[in-house]
Protein backbone atom coordinates (compact mmCIF):
# COMPACT_ATOMS: atom_id res chain seq x y z
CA UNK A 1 -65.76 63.70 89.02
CA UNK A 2 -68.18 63.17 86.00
CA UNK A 3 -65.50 60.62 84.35
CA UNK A 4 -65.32 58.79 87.77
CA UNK A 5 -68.91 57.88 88.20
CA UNK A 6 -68.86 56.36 84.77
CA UNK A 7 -66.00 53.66 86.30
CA UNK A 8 -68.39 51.93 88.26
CA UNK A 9 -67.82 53.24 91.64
CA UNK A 10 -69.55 53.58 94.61
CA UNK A 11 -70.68 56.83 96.08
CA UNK A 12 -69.12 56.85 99.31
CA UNK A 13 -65.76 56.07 96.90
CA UNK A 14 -66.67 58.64 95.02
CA UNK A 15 -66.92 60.68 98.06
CA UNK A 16 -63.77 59.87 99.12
CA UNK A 17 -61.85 60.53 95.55
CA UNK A 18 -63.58 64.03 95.64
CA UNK A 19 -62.33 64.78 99.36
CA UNK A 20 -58.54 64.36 98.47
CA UNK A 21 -58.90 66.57 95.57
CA UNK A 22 -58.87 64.14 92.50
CA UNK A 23 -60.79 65.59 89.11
CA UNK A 24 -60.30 63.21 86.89
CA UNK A 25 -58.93 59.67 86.46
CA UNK A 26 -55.78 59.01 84.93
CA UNK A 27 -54.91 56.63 81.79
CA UNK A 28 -54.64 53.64 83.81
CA UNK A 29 -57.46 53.85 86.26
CA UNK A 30 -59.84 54.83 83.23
CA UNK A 31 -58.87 51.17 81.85
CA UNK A 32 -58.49 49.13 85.41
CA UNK A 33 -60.97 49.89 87.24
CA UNK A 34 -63.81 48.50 85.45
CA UNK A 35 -62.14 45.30 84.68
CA UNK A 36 -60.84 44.94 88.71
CA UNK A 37 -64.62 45.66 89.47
CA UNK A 38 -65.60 43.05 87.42
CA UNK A 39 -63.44 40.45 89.41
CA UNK A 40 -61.19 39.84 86.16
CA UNK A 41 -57.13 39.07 86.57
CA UNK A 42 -55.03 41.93 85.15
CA UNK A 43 -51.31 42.42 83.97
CA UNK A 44 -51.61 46.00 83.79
CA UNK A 45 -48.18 48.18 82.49
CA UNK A 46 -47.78 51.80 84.41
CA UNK A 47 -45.34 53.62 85.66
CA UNK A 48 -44.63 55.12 89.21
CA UNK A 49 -46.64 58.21 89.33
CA UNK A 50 -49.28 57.19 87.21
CA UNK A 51 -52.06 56.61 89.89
CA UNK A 52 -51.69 52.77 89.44
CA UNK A 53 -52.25 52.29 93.22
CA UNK A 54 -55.64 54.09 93.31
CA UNK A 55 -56.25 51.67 89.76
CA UNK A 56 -56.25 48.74 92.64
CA UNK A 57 -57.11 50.36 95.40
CA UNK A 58 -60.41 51.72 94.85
CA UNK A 59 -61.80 48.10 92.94
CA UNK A 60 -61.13 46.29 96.11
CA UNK A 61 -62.08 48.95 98.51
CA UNK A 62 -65.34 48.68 96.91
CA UNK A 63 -65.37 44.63 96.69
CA UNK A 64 -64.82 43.99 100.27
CA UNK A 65 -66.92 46.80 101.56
CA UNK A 66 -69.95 45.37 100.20
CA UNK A 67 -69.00 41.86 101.60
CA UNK A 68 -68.75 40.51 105.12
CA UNK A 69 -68.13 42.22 108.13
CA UNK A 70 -65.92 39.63 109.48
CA UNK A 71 -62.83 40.80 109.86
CA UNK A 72 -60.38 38.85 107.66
CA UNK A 73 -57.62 39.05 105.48
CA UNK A 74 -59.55 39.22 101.63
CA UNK A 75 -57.11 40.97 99.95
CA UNK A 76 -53.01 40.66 99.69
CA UNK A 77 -51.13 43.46 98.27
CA UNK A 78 -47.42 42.30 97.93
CA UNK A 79 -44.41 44.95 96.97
CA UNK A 80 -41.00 45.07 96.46
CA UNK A 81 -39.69 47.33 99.24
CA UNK A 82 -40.55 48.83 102.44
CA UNK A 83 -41.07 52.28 100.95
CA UNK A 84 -43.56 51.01 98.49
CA UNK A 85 -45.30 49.07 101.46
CA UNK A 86 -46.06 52.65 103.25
CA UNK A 87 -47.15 54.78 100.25
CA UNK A 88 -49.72 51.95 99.48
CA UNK A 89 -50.80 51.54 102.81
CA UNK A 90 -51.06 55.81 103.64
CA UNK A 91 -53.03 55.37 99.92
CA UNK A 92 -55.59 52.37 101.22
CA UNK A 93 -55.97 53.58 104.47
CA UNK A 94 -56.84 57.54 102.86
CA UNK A 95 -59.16 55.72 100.20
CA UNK A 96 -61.12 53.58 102.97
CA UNK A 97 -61.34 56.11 105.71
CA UNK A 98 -65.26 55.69 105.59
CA UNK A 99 -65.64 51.89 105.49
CA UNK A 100 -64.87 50.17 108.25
CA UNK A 101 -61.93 48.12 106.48
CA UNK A 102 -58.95 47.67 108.31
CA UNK A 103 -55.57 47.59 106.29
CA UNK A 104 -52.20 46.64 107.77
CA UNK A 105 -48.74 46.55 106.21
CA UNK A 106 -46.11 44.42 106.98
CA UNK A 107 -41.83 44.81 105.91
CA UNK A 108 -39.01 43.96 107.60
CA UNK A 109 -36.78 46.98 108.79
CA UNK A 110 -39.12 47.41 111.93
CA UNK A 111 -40.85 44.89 114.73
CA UNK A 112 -42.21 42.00 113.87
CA UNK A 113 -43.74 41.73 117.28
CA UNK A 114 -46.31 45.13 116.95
CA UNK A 115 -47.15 43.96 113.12
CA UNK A 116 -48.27 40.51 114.88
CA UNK A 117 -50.24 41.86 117.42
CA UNK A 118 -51.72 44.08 114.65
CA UNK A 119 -52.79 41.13 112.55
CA UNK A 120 -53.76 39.37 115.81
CA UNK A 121 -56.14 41.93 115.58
CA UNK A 122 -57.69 40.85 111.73
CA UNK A 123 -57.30 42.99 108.79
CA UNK A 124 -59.33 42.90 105.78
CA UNK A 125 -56.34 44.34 103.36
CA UNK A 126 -52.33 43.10 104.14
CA UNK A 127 -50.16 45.64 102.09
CA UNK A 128 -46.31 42.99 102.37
CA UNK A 129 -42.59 43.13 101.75
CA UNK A 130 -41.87 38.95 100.27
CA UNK A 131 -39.96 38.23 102.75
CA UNK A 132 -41.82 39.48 105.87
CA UNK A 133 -45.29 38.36 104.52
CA UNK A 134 -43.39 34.68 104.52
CA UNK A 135 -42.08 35.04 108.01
CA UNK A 136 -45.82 35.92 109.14
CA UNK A 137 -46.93 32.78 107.28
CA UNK A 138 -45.07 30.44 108.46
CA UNK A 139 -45.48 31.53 112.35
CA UNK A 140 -49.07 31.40 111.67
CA UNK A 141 -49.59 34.94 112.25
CA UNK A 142 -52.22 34.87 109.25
CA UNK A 143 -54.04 32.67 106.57
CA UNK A 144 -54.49 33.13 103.17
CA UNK A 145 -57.51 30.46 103.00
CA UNK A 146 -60.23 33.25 102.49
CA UNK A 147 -58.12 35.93 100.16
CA UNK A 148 -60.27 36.57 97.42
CA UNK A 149 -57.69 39.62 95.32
CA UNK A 150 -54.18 39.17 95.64
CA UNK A 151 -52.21 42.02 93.78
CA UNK A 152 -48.26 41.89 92.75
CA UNK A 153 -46.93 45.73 92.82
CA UNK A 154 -44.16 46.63 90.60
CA UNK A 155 -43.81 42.81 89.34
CA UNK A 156 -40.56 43.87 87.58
CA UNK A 157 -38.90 45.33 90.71
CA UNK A 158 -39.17 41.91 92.91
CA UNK A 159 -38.17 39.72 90.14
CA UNK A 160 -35.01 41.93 89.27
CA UNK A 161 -34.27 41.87 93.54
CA UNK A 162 -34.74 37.75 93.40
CA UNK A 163 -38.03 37.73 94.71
CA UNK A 164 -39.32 34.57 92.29
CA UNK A 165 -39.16 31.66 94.66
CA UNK A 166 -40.85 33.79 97.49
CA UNK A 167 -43.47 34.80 94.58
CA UNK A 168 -43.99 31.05 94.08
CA UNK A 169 -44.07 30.47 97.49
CA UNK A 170 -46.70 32.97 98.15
CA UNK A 171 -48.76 31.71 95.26
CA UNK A 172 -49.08 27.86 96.33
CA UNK A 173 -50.61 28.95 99.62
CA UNK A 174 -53.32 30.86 97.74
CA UNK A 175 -56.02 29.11 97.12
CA UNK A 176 -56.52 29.17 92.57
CA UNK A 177 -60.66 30.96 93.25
CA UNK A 178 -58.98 34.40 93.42
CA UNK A 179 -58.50 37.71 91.14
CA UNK A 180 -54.52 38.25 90.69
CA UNK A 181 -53.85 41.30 89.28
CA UNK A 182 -49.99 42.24 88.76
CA UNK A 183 -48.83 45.65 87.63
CA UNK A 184 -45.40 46.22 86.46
CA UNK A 185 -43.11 49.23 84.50
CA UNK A 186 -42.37 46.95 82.30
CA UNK A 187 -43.62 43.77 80.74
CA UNK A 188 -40.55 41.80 78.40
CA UNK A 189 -41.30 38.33 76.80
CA UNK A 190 -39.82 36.53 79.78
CA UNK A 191 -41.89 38.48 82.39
CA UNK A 192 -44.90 38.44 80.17
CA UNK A 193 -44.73 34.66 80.23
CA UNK A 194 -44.05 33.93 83.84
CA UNK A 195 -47.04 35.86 84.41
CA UNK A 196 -49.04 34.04 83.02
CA UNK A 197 -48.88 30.91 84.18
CA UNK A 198 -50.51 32.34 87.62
């Protein structure tokens, strides 16, 4: 737990890393986390199974817990596949489970009804398939006017499945006063420079 304190994290984090039984950090938490913490954009390369999730997780678990108590959605998550939505979401709601943050994750597959009168609710964190987090945009369901980190999960993965124009999409109705932080497999020249335009 030594090498985690000297990341920048909170105690109750802390508290919570040590409860599920994590020693040390991995590779790419040891170089994310202090940059997320510090509120800087990211293109971070890691594969599945590397703890990359935690590398996000934990940075804005500890950003929003320390901010308002209003409950509203600061922090967008976006992946490539309904799968991906629930291991992130099991991850972020394990990680928070002594703030009062509330995540919710939204993917097509399953009601859109119950996930509305979830984020009827507010959230803090949205963990969202492209395509569903679009259909909940454009009925108004939520606003991204107050997102403050908005994260891209396996970058690669949605642009290979045609997930560009609803990446663009998404992107124009954030507002540019935000940390992006995308993490991909792999980074070619072509990736690398779409990137970075956002």
């Amino acid at each position: 737990m030594s090498e985690f304190k000297t990341l920048g994290l909170c105690h109750t984090l802390l508290s919570s890393i040590s409860e599920l039984g994590y020693q040390t950090p991995t590779e790419v938490q040891t170089e994310a986390i202090p940059h997320a913490l510090a509120g800087r954009d990211l293109l971070v390369g890691a594969q599945t199974g590397t703890g990359k999730t935690a590398a996000f997780a934990l940075p804005i678990i500890q950003s929003l817990a320390q901010g308002t108590d209003e409950r509203r959605l600061r922090a967008l998550i976006v992946v490539p596949t309904r799968e991906l939505a629930q291991q992130v979401y099991e991850s972020f709601h394990e990680l928070s489970s002594d703030t009062n943050l509330v995540t919710v994750a939204a993917y097509g597959g399953t009601s859109i009804r119950v996930q509305t009168s979830r984020l009827a609710k507010g959230c803090d964190i949205l963990i969202a398939t492209p395509g569903r987090l679009l259909d909940h945009l454009y009925c108004g369901n939520i606003t991204l006017k107050h997102l403050s980190t908005l994260v891209f999960d396996e970058a690669d993965r949605m642009l290979d499945m045609g997930f560009l124009p609803d990446i663009q999409r998404i992107l124009k109705r954030c507002k540019p006063e935000r940390q992006t932080m995308f993490f991909s497999a792999t980074f070619d020249k072509k990736l690398k420079t779409l990137l970075m335009r956002y």
